[in-house]
Protein backbone atom coordinates (compact mmCIF):
# COMPACT_ATOMS: atom_id res chain seq x y z
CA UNK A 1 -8.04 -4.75 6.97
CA UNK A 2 -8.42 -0.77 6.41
CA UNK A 3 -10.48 -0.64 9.58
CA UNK A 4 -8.16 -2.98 11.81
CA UNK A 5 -5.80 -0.59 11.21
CA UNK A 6 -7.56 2.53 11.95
CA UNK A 7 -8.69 0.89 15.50
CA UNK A 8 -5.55 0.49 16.22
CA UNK A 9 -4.52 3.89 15.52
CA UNK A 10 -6.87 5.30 17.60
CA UNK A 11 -6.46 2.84 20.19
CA UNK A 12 -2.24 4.03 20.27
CA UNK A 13 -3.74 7.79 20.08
CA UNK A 14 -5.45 7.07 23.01
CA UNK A 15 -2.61 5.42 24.92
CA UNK A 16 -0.68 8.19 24.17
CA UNK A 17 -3.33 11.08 25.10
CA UNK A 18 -3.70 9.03 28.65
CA UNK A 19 -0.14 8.60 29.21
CA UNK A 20 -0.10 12.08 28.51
CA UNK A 21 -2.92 12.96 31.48
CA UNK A 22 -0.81 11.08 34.12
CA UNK A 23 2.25 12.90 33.19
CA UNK A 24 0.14 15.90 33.90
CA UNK A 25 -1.68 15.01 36.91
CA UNK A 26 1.92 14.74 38.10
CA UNK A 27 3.15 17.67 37.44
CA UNK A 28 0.33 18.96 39.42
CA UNK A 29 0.31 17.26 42.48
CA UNK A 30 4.00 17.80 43.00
């Protein structure tokens, strides 16, 4: 149970930290 909840963690963390990249790639090509 522990570890189901630590995937998904990490799986929202990395969600985030990719959202995060195509916000930025964005910002660059603008």
């Amino acid at each position: 149970q522990v570890m189901h909840g630590y995937i998904k963690y990490l799986l929202q963390r990395e969600v985030k930290s990719i959202a995060w990249l195509e916000e930025l790639k964005k910002e660059v090509t603008c």
